[in-house]
C-alpha atoms as a PDB file:
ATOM      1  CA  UNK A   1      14.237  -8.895 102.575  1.00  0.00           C
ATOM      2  CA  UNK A   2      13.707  -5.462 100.499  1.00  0.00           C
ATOM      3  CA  UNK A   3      16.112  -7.596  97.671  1.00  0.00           C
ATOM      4  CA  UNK A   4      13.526 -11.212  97.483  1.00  0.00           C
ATOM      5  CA  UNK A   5      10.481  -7.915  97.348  1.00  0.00           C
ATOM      6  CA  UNK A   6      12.368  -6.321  94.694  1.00  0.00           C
ATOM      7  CA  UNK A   7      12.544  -9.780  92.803  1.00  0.00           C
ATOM      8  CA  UNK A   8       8.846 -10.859  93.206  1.00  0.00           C
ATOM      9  CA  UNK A   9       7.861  -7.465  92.346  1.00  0.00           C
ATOM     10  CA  UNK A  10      10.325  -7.675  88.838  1.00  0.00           C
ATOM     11  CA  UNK A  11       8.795 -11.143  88.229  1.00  0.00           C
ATOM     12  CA  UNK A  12       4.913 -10.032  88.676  1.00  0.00           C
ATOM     13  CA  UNK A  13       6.311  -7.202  86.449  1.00  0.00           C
ATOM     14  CA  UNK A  14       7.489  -9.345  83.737  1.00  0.00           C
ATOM     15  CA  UNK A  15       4.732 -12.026  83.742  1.00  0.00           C
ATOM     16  CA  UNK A  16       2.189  -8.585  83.541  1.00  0.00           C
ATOM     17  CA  UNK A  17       4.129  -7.779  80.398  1.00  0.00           C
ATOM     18  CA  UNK A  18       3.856 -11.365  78.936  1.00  0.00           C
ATOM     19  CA  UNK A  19       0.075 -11.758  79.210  1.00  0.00           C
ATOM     20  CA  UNK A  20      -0.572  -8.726  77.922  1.00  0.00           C
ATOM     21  CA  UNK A  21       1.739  -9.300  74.692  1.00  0.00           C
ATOM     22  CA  UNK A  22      -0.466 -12.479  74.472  1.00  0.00           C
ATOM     23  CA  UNK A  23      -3.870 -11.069  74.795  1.00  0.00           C
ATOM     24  CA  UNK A  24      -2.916  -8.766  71.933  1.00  0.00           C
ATOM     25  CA  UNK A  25      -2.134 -11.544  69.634  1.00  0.00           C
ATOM     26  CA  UNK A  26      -5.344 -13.191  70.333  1.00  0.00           C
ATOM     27  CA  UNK A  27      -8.392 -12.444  67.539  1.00  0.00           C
ATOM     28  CA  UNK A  28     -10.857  -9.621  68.266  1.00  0.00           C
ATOM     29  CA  UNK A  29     -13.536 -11.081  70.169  1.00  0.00           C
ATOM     30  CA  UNK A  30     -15.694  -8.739  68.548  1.00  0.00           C
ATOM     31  CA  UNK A  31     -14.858 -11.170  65.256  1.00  0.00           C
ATOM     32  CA  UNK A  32     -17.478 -14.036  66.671  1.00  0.00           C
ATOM     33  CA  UNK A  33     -20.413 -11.052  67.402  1.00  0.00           C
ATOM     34  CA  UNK A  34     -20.143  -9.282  64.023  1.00  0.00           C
ATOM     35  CA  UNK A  35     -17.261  -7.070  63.858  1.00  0.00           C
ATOM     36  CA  UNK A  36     -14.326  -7.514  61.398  1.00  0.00           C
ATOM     37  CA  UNK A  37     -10.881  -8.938  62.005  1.00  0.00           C
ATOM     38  CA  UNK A  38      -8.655  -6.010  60.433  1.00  0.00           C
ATOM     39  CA  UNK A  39      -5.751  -8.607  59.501  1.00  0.00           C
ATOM     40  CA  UNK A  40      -9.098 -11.309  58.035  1.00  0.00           C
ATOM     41  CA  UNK A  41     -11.001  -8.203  55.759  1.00  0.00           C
ATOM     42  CA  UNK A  42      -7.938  -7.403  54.088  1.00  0.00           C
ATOM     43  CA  UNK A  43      -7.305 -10.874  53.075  1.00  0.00           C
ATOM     44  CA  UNK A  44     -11.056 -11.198  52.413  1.00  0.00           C
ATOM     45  CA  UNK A  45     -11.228  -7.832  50.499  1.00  0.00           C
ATOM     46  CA  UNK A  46      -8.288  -9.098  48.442  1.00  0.00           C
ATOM     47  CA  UNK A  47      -9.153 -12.228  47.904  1.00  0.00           C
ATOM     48  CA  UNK A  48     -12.864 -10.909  46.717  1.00  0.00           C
ATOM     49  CA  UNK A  49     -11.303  -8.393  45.006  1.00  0.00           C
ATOM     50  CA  UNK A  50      -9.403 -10.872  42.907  1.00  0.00           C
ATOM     51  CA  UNK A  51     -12.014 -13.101  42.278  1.00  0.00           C
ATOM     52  CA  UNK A  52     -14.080  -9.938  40.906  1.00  0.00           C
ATOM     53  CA  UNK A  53     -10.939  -8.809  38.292  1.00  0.00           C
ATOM     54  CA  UNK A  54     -11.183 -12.263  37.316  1.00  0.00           C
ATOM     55  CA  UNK A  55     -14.957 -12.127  36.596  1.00  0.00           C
ATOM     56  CA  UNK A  56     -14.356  -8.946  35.520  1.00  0.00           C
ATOM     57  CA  UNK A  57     -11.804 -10.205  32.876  1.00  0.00           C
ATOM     58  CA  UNK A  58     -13.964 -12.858  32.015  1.00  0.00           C
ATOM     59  CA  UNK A  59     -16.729 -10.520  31.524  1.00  0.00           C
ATOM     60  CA  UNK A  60     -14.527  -8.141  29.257  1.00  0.00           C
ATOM     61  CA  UNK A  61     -13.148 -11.211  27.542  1.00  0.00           C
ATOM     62  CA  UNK A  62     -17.092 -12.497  26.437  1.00  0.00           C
ATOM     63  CA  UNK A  63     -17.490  -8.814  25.778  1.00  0.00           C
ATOM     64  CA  UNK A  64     -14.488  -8.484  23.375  1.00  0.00           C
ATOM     65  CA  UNK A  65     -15.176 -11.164  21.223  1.00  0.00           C
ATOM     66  CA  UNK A  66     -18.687  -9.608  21.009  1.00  0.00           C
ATOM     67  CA  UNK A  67     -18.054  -5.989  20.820  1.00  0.00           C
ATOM     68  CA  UNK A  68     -15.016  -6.054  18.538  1.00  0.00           C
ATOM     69  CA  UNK A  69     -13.575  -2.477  20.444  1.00  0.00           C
ATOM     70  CA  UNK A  70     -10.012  -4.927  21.083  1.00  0.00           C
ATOM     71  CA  UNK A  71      -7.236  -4.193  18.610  1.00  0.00           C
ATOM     72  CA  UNK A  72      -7.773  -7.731  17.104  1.00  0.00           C
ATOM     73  CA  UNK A  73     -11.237  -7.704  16.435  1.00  0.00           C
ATOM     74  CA  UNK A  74     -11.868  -4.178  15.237  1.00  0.00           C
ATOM     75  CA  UNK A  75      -9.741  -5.385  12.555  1.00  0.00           C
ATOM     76  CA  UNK A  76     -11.319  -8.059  12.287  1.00  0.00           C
ATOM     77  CA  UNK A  77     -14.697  -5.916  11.847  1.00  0.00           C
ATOM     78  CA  UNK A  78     -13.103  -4.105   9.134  1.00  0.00           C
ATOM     79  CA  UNK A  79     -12.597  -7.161   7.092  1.00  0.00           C
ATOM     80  CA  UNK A  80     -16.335  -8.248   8.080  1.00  0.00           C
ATOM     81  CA  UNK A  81     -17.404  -5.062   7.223  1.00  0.00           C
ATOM     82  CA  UNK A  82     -15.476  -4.556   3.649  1.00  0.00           C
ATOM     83  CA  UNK A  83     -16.912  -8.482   3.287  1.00  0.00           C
ATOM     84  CA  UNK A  84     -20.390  -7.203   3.792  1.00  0.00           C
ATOM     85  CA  UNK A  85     -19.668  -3.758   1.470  1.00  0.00           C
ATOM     86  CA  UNK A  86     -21.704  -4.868  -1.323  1.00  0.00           C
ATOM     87  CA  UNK A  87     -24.445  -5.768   0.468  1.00  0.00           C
ATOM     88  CA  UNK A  88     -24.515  -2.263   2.226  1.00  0.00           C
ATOM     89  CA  UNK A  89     -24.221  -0.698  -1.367  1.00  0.00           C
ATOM     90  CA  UNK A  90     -26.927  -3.047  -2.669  1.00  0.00           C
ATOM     91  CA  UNK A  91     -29.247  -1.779   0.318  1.00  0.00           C
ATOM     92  CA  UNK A  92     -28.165   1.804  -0.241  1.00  0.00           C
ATOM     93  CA  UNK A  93     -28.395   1.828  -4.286  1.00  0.00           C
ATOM     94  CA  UNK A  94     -32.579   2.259  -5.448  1.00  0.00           C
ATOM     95  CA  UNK A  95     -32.899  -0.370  -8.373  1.00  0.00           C
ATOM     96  CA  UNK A  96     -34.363   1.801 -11.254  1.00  0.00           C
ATOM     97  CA  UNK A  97     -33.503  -0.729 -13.924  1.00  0.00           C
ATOM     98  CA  UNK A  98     -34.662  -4.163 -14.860  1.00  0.00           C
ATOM     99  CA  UNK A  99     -33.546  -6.789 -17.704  1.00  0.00           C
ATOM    100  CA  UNK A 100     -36.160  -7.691 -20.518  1.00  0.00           C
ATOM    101  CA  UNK A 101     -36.185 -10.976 -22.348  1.00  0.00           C
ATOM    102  CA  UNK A 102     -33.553  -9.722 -24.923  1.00  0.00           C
ATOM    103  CA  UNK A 103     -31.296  -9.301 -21.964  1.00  0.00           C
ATOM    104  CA  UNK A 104     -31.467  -5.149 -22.270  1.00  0.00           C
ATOM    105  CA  UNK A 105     -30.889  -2.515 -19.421  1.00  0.00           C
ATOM    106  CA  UNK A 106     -33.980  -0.961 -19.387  1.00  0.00           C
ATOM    107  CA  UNK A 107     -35.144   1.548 -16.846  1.00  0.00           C
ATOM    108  CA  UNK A 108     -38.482   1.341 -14.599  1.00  0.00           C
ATOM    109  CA  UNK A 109     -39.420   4.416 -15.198  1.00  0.00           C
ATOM    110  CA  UNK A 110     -40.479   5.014 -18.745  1.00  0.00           C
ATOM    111  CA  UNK A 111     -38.903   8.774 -18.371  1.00  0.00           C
ATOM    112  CA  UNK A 112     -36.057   7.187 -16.953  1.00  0.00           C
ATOM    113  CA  UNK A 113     -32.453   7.578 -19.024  1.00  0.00           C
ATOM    114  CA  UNK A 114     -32.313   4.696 -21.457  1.00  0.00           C
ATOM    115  CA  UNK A 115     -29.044   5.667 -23.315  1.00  0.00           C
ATOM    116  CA  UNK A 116     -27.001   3.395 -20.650  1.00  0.00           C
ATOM    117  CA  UNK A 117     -24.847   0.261 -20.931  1.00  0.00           C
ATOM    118  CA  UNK A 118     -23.910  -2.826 -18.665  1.00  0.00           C
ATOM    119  CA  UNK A 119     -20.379  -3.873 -18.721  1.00  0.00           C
ATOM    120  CA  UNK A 120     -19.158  -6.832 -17.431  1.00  0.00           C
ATOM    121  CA  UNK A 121     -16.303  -9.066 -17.639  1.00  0.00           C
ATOM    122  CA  UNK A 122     -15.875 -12.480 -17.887  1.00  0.00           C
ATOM    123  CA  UNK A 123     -13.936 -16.206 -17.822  1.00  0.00           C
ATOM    124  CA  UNK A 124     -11.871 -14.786 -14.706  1.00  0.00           C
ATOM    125  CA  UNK A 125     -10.483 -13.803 -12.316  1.00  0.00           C
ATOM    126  CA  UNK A 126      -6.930 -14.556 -14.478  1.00  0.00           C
ATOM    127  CA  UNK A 127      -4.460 -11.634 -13.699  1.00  0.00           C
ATOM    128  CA  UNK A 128      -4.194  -8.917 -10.938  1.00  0.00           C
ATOM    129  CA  UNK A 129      -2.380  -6.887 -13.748  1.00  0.00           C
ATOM    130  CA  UNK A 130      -5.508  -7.521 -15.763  1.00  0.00           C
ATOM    131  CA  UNK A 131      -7.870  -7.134 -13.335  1.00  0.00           C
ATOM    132  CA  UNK A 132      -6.141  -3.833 -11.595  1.00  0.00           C
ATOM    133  CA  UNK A 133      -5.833  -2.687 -15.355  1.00  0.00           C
ATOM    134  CA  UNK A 134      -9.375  -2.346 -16.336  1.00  0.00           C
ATOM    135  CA  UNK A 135     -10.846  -1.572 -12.330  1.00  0.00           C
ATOM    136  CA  UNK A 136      -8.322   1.534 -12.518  1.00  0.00           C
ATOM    137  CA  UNK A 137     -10.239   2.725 -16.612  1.00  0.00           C
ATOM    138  CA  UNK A 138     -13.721   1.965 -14.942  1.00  0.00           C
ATOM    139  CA  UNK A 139     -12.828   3.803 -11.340  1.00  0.00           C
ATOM    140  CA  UNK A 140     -11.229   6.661 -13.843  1.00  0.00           C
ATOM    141  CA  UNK A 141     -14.952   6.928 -15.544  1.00  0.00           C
ATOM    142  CA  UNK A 142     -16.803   6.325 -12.490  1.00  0.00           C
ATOM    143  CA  UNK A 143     -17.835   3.126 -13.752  1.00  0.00           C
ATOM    144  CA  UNK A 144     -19.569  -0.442 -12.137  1.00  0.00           C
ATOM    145  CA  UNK A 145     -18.878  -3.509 -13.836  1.00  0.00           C
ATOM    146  CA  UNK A 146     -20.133  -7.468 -13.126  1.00  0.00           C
ATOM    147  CA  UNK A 147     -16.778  -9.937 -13.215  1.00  0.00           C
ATOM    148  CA  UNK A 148     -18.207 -13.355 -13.920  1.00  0.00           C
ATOM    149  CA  UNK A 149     -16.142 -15.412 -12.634  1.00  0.00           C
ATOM    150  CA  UNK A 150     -15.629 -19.357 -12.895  1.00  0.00           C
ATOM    151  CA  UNK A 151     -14.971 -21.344  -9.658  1.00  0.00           C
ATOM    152  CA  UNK A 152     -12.241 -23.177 -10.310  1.00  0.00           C
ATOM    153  CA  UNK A 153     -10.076 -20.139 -10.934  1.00  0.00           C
ATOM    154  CA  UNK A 154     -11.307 -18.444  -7.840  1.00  0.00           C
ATOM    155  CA  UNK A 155     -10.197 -21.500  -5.904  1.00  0.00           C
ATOM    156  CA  UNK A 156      -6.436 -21.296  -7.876  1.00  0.00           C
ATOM    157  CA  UNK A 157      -6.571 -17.514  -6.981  1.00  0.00           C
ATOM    158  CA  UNK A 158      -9.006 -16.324  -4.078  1.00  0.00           C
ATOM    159  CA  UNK A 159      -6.751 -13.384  -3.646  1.00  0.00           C
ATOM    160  CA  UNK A 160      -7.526 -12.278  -6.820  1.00  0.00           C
ATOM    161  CA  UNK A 161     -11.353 -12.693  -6.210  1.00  0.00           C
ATOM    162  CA  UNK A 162     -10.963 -10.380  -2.836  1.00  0.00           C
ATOM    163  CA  UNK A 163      -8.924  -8.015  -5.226  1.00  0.00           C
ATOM    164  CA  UNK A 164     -12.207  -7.400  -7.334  1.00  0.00           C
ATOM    165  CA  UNK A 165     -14.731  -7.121  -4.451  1.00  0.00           C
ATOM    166  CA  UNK A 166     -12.123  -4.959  -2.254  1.00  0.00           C
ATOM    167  CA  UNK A 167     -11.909  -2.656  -4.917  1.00  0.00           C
ATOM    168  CA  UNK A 168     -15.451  -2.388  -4.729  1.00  0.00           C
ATOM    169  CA  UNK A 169     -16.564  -4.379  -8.263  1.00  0.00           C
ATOM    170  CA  UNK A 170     -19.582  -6.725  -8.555  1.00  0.00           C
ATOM    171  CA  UNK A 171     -18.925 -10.434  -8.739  1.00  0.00           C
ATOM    172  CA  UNK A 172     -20.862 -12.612 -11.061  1.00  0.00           C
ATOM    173  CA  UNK A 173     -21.400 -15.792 -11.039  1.00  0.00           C
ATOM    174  CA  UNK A 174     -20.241 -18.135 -14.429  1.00  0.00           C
ATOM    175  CA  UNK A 175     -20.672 -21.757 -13.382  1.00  0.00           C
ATOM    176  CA  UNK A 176     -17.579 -23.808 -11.796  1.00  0.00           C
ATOM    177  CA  UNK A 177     -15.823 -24.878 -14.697  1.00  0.00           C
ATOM    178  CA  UNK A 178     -16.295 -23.687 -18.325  1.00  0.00           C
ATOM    179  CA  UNK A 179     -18.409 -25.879 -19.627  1.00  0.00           C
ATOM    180  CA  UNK A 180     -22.035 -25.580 -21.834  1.00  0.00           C
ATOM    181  CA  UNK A 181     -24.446 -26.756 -18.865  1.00  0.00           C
ATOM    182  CA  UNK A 182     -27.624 -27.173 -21.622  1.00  0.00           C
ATOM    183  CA  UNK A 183     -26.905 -30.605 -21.793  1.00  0.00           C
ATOM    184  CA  UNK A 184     -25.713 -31.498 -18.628  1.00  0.00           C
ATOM    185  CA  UNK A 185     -27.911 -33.213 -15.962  1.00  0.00           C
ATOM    186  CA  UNK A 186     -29.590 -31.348 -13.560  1.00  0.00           C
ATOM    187  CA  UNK A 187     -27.123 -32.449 -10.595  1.00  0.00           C
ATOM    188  CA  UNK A 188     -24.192 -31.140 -12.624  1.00  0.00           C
ATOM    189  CA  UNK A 189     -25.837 -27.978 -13.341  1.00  0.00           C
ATOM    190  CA  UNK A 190     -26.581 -27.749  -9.833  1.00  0.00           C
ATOM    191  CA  UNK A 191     -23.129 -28.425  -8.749  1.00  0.00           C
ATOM    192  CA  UNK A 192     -21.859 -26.291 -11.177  1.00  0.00           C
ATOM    193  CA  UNK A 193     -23.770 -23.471 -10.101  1.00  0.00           C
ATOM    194  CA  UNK A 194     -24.392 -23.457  -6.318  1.00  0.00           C
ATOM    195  CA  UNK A 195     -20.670 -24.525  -5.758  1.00  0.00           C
ATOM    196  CA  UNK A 196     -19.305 -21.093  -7.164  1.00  0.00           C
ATOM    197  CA  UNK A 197     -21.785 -19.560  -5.128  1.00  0.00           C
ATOM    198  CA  UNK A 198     -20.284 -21.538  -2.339  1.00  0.00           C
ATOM    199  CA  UNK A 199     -16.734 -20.362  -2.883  1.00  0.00           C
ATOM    200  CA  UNK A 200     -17.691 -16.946  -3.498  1.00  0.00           C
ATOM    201  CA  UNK A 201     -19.265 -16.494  -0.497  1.00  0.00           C
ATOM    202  CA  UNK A 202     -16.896 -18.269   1.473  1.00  0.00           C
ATOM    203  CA  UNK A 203     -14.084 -15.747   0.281  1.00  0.00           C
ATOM    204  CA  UNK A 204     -15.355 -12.247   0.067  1.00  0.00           C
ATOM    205  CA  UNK A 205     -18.368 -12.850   2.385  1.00  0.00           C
ATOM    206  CA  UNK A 206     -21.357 -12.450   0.446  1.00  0.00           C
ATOM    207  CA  UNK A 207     -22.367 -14.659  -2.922  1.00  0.00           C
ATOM    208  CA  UNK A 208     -23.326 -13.455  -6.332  1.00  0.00           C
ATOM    209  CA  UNK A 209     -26.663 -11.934  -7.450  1.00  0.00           C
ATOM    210  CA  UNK A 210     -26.124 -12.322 -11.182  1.00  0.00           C
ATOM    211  CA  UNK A 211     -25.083 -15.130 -13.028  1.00  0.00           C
ATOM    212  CA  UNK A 212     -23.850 -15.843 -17.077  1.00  0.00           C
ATOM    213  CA  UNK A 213     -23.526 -19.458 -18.415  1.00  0.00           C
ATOM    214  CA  UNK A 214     -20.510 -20.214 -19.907  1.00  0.00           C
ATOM    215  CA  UNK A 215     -21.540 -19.819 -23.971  1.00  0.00           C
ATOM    216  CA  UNK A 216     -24.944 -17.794 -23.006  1.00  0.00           C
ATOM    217  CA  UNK A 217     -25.845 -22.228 -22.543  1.00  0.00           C
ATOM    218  CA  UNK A 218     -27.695 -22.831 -19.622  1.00  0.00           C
ATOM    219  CA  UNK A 219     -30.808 -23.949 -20.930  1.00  0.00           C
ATOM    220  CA  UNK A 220     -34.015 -24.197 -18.782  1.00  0.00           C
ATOM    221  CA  UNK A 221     -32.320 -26.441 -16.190  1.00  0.00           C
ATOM    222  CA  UNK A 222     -30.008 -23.555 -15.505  1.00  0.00           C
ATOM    223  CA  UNK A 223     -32.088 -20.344 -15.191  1.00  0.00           C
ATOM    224  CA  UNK A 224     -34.607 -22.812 -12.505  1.00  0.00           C
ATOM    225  CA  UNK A 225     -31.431 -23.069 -10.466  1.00  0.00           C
ATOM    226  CA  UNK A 226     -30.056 -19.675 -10.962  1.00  0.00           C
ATOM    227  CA  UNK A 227     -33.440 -18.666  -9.740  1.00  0.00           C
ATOM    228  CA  UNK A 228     -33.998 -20.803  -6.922  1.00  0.00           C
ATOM    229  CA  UNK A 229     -30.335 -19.414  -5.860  1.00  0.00           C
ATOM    230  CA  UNK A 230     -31.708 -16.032  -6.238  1.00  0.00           C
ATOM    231  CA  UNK A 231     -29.286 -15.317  -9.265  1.00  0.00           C
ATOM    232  CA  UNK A 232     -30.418 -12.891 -12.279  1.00  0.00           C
ATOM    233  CA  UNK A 233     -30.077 -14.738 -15.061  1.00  0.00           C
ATOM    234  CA  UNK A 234     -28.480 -13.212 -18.128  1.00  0.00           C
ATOM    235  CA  UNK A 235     -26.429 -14.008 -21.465  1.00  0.00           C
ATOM    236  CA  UNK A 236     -25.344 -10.462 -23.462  1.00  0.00           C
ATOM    237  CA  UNK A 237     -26.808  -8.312 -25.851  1.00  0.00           C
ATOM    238  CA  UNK A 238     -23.571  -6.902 -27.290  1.00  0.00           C
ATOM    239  CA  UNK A 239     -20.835  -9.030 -27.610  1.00  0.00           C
ATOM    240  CA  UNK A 240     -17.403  -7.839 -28.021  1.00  0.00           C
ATOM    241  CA  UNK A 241     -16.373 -10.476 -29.617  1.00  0.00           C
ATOM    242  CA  UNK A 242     -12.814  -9.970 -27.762  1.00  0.00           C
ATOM    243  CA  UNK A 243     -12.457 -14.220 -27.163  1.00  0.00           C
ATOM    244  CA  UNK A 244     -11.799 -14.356 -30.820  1.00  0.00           C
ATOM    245  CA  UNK A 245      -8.762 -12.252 -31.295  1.00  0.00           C
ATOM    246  CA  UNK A 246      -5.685 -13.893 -31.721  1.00  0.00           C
ATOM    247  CA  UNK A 247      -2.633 -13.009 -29.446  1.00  0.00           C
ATOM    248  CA  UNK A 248      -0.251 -11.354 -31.283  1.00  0.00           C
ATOM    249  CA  UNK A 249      -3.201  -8.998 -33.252  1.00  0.00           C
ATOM    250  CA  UNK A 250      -1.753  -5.764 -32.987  1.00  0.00           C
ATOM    251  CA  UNK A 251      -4.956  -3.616 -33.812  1.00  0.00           C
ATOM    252  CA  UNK A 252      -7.236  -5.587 -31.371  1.00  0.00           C
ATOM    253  CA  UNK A 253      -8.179  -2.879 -29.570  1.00  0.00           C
ATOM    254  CA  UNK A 254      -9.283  -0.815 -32.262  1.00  0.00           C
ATOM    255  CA  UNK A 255     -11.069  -3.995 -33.343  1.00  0.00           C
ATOM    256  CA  UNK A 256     -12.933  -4.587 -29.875  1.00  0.00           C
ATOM    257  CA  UNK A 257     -14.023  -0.762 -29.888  1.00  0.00           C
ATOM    258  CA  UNK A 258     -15.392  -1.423 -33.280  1.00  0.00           C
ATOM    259  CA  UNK A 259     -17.301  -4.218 -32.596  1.00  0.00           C
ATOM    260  CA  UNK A 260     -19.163  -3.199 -29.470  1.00  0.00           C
ATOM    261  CA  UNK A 261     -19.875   0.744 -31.576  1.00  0.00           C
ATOM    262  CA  UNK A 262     -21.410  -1.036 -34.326  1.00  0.00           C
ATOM    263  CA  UNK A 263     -24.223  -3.172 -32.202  1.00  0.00           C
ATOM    264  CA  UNK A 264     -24.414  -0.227 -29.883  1.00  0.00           C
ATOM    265  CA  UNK A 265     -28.269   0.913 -28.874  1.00  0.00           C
ATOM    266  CA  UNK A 266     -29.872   1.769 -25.694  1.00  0.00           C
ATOM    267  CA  UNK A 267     -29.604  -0.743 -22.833  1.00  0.00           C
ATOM    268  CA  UNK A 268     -26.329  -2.773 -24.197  1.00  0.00           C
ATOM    269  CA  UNK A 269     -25.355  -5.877 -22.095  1.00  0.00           C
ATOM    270  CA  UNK A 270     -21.904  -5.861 -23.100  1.00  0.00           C
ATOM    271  CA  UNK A 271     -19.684  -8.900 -23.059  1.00  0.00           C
ATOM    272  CA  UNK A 272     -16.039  -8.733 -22.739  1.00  0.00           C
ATOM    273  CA  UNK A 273     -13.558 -10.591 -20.912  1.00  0.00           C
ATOM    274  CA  UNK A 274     -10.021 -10.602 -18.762  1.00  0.00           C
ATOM    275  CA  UNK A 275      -7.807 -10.165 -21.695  1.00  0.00           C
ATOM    276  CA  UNK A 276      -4.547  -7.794 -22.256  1.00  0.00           C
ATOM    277  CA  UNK A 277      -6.324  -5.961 -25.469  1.00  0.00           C
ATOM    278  CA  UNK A 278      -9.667  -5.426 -23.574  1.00  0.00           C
ATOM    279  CA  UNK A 279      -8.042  -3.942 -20.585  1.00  0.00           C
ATOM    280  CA  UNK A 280      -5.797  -1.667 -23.363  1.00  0.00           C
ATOM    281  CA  UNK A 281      -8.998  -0.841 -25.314  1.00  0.00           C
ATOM    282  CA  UNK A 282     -11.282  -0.022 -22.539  1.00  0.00           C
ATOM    283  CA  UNK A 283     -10.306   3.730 -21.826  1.00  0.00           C
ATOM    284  CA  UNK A 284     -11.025   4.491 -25.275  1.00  0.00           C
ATOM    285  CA  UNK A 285     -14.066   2.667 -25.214  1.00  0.00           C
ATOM    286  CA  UNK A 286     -15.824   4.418 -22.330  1.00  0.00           C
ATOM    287  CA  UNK A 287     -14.835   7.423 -23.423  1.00  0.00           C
ATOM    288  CA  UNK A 288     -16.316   7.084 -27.178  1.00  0.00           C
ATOM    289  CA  UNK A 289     -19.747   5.731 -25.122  1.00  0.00           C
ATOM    290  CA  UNK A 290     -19.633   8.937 -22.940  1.00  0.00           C
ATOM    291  CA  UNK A 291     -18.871  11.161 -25.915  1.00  0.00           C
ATOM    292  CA  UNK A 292     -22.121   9.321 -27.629  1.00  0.00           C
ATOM    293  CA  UNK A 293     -24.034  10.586 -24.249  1.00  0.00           C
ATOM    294  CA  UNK A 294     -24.057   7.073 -22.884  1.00  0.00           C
ATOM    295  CA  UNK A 295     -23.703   6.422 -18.698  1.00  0.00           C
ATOM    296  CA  UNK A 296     -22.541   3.205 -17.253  1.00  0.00           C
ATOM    297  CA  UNK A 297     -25.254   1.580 -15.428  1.00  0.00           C
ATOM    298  CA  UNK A 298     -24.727   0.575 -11.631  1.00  0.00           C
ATOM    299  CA  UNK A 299     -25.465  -3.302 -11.678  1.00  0.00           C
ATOM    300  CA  UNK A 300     -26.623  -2.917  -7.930  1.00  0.00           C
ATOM    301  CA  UNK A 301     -29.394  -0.787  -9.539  1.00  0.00           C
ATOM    302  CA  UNK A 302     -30.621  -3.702 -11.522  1.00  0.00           C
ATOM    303  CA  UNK A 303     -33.597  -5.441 -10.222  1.00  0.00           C
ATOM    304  CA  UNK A 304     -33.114  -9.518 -10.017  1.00  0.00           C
ATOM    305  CA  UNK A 305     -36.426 -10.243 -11.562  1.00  0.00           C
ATOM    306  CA  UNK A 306     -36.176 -10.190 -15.467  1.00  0.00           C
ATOM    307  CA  UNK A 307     -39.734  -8.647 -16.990  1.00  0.00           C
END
């Protein structure tokens, strides 16, 4: 008798234990009146945790390509912002001279300094030897200088185009190809002009403000289009007369020097171009204009309104 009590009391004892293992494993009740499942909010916290990183990311990802503070597009904003240089320099340098009719630097105000010149260089860009040449004499002398350039070379040689605005030089505009646009119709004057403009833009970031025919020939078809492109429209008033020399002229230099002394005066537009005995003759050049109390004018300081 006391063994079969022992047994039912050993078998209430055990089915005790296994209901109460099961009622553990059953949800809070609580759950279904408002509380929180412990096991259910983690997986809930996670899983809204996760879906707020990845809004998050996505949030920082729209961000990033907007605020360039990433790795990639900060340098990408450098490269926008050396694109857009020259048109924070233009904004930042006052224009205090104009060009008159004879295509002359002239300053606005009559007490302004009138013994300045305008250099430029054109037909290129050709050479980064050239071009590195003569930016190094005119960086040397603290000196700006307009490189007219012709389209189709700055499609055979963009780099060399983003050598001459990265080293902070102005870019000119010369017409596509180097041709006399006076006689041309007014579609091919158009196309000659705007598409440099085009490529220009397209490669540095920012298009020309000046532009030169090839031949000082761009009749009255060209300087309505220059104009409705917002170009300044100039030829030269002091021609170097450097496209004439021959190659293997040993004293060209001294000759190019010469040349641009002898028509010097006040206001000189002077013409030159990307050739070995201009770059070698350009040191001495500046520095006989300086010693003759002449200053380079900044061609950002140049209004684009001739008057």
């Amino acid at each position: 008798m006391v063994k079969k009590t022992a047994a039912l009391l050993l078998m209430t004892a055990m089915l005790l234990s296994a209901c109460g293992g099961k009622n553990e494993a059953v949800p809070n009740p609580g759950r279904n009146n408002g509380g929180t499942n412990t096991a259910a909010t983690s997986d809930a916290s996670g899983s809204s945790d996760a879906a707020q990183k990845t809004e998050a990311e996505k949030s920082d990802a729209g961000k990033s390509a907007a605020n360039p503070k990433n790795a990639e597009d900060a340098k990408k904003e450098g490269s926008d912002q050396d694109s857009a240089s020259g048109q924070n320099d233009q904004a930042a340098v006052p224009l205090t001279y104009h060009l008159n009719k004879a295509y002359n630097i002239v300053p606005n105000d009559e007490n302004g300094e009138k013994k300045v010149v305008l250099l430029s260089f054109d037909d290129g860009p050709k050479k980064a030897e050239w071009i590195n040449s003569l930016i190094d004499t005119l960086d040397k002398h603290h000196a700006k200088a307009i490189f007219f350039v012709n389209g189709y070379r700055v499609k055979e040689n963009p780099s060399l185009l983003k050598l001459i605005h990265d080293r902070g030089q102005i870019i000119g505009n010369h017409s596509w190809d180097h041709i006399s646009l006076r006689k041309e119709s007014e579609a091919k004057v158009r196309q000659q002009i705007e598409d440099v403009q085009k490529i220009v833009k397209d490669t540095v970031g920012e298009a020309p403000v000046f532009f030169r025919p090839p031949f000082g020939e761009g009749g009255d078809i060209g300087k309505k289009i220059a104009k409705e492109n917002g170009l300044l429209y100039m030829t030269w008033s002091n021609g170097s007369l450097d496209w004439t020399m021959k190659s293997k002229g040993t004293d060209n230099p001294q000759k190019l020097i010469k040349n641009v002394l002898d028509q010097l005066h006040p206001g000189s537009n002077i013409l030159m171009h990307e050739l070995p005995w201009t770059t070698e003759a350009l040191d001495q050049l500046l520095t006989q204009l300086e010693s003759k109390g002449y200053t380079f004018v900044d061609p950002r300081s140049i209004e684009l309104e001739m008057r």
